[in-house]
Protein backbone atom coordinates (compact mmCIF):
# COMPACT_ATOMS: atom_id res chain seq x y z
CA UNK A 1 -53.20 8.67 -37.48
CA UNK A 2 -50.16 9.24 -39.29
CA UNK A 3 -47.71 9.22 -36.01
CA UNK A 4 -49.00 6.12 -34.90
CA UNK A 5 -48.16 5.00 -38.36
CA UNK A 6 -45.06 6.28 -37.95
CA UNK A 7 -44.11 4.99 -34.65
CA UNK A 8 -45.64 1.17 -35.94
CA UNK A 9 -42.83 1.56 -38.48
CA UNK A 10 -39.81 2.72 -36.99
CA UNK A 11 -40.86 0.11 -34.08
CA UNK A 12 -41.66 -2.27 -36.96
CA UNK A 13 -37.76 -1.59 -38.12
CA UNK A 14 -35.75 -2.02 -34.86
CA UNK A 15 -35.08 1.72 -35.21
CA UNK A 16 -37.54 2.86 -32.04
CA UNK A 17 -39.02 1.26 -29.09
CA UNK A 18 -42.77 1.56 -28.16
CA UNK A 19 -43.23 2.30 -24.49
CA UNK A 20 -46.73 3.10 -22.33
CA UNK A 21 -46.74 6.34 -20.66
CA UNK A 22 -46.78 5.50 -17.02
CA UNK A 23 -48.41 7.54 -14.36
CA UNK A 24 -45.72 9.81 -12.38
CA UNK A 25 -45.35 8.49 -8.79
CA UNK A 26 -46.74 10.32 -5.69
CA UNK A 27 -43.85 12.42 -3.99
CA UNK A 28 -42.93 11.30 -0.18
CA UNK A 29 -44.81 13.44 2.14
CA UNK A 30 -42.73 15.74 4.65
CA UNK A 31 -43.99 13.47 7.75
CA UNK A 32 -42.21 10.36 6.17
CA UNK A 33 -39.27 12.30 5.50
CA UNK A 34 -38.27 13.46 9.19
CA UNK A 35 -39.21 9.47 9.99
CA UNK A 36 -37.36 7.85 8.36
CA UNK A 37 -33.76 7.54 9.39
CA UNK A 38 -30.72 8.80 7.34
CA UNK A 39 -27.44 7.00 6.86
CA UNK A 40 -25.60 9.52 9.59
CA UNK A 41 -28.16 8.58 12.11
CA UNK A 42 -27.70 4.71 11.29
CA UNK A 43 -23.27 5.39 11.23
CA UNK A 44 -23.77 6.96 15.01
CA UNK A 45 -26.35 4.33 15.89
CA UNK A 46 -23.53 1.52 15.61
CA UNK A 47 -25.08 -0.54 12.62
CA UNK A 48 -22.49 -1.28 9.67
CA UNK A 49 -23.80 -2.30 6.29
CA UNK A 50 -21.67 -5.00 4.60
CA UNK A 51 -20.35 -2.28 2.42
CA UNK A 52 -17.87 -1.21 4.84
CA UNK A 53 -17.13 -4.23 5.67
CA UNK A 54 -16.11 -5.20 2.10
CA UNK A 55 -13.82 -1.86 2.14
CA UNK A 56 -12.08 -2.73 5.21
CA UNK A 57 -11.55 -6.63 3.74
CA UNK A 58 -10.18 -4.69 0.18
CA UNK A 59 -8.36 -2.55 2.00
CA UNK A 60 -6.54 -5.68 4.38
CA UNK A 61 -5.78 -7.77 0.78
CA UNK A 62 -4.54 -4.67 -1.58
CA UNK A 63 -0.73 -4.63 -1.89
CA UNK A 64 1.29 -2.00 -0.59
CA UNK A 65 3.97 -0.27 -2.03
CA UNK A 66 7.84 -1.14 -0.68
CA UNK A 67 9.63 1.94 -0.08
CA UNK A 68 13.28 2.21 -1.60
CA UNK A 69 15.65 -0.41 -3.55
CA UNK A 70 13.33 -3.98 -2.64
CA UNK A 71 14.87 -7.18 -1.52
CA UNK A 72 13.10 -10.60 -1.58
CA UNK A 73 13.84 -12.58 1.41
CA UNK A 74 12.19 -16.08 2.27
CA UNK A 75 8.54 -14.96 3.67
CA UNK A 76 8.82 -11.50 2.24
CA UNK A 77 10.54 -8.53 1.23
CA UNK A 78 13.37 -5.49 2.62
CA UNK A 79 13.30 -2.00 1.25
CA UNK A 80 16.39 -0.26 1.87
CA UNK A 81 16.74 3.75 1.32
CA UNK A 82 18.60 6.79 2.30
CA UNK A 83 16.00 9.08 4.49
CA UNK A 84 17.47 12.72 5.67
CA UNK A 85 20.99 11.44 4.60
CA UNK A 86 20.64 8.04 6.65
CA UNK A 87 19.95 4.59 5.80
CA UNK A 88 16.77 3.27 6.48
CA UNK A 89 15.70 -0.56 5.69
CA UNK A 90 12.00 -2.15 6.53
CA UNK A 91 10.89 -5.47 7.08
CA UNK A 92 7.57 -6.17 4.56
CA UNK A 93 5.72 -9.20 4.55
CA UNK A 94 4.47 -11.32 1.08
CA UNK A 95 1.70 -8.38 0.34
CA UNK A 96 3.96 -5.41 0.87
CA UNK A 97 3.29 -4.28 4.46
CA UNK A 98 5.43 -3.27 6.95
CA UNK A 99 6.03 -5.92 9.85
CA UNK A 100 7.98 -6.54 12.70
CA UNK A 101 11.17 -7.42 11.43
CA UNK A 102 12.80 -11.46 12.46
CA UNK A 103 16.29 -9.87 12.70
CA UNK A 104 18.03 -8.17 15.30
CA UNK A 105 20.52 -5.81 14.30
CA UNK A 106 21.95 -4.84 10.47
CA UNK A 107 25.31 -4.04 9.22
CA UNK A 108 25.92 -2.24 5.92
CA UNK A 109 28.95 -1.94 3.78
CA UNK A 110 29.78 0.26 0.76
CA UNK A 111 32.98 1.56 -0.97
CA UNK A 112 32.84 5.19 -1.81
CA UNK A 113 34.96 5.97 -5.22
CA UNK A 114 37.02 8.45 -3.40
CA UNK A 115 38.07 6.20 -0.62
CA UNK A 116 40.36 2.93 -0.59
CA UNK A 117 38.39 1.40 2.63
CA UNK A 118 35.04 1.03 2.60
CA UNK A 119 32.45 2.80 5.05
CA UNK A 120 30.64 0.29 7.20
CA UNK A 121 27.75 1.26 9.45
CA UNK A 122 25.60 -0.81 11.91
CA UNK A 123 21.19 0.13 11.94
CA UNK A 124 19.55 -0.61 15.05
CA UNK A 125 15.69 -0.60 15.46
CA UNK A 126 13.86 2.62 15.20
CA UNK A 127 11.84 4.57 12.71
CA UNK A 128 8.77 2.81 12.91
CA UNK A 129 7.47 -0.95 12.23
CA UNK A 130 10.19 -2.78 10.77
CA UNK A 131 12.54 -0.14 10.09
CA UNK A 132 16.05 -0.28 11.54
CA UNK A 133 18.03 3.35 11.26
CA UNK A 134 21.51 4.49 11.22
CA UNK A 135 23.04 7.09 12.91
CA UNK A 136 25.72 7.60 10.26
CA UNK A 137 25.12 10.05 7.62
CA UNK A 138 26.13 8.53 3.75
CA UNK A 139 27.63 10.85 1.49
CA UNK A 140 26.90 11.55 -2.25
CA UNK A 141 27.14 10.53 -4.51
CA UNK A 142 24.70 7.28 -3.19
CA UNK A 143 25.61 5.12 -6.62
CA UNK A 144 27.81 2.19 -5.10
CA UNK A 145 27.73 -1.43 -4.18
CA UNK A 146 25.82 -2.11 -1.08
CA UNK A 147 26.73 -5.76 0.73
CA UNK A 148 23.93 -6.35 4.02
CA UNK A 149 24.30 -8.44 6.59
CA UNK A 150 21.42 -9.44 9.14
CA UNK A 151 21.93 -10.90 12.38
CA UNK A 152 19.50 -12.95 14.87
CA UNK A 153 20.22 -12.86 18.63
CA UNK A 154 22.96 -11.15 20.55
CA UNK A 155 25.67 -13.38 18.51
CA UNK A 156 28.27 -11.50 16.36
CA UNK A 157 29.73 -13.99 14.85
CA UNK A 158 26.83 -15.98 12.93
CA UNK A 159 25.11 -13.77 10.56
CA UNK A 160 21.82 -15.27 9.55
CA UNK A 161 21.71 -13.32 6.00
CA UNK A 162 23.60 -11.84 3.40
CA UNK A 163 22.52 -9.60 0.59
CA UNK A 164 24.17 -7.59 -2.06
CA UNK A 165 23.09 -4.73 -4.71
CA UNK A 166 24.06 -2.22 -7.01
CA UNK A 167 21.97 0.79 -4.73
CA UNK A 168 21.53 4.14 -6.07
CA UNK A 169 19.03 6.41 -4.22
């Protein structure tokens, strides 16, 4: 008598809750078990739960990650880096993925601090989606002025683009 006294007050007092013992429930037989089907069996089946779905639709409208100095240009972005001792610049569209690029052919330009001239270099396609290579290898120290130039068509003489930054990479 005096724990249900007890338990009145401290449920009386906000400091317990009263609950009613419920039975257990009855454990799934074996037979039910084997059939019933598991989610491997419904994966190799073909069915897709929405889940998946909803990963694959995350997964299409998560940003990426540019790789290198970044560039904003009209419908998206450039990323422009030194790979294996070679310049390497990508075409990314507004969320951050690599695309196919709208340009034809890029020329770089740089002044080294031990030369009067500066070292020019043209990338051509290659290297994956987007990504335009050189064939030139760039010497340290990479700290220097970088002026690109991007060009549409076969025509030298009308550059479509200009760019300019401080790179260091």
């Amino acid at each position: 008598m005096k724990i249900t006294t007890l338990t009145g007050l401290l449920v009386g007092f906000g400091w317990a809750q009263l609950t009613t013992a419920q039975p257990p429930a009855p454990a799934p037989s074996t037979e039910a078990k084997k059939s019933a089907p598991t989610a491997d069996a419904k994966a190799k089946a073909g069915t897709s739960t929405p889940v998946k779905k909803d990963e694959k639709q995350k997964k299409a409208d998560e940003i990426g990650k540019i790789e290198g100095m970044t560039l904003a240009r009209g419908p998206g972005f450039i990323g422009v880096q030194i790979v294996n001792g070679v310049f390497k610049l990508t075409a990314y569209n507004a969320k951050k993925k690599p695309v196919a690029a709208d340009f034809t052919r890029v020329v770089l330009r740089w002044n080294m601090p031990s030369q009067k001239l500066p070292e020019r270099t043209q990338l051509l396609p290659g290297g994956g989606l987007g990504a335009f290579t050189s064939e030139k290898i760039v010497r340290p120290p990479h700290s220097f002025r970088l002026s690109i130039t991007l060009f549409n068509g076969d025509s030298d003489t009308a550059p479509s683009e200009n760019f300019s930054l401080d790179f260091s990479g």
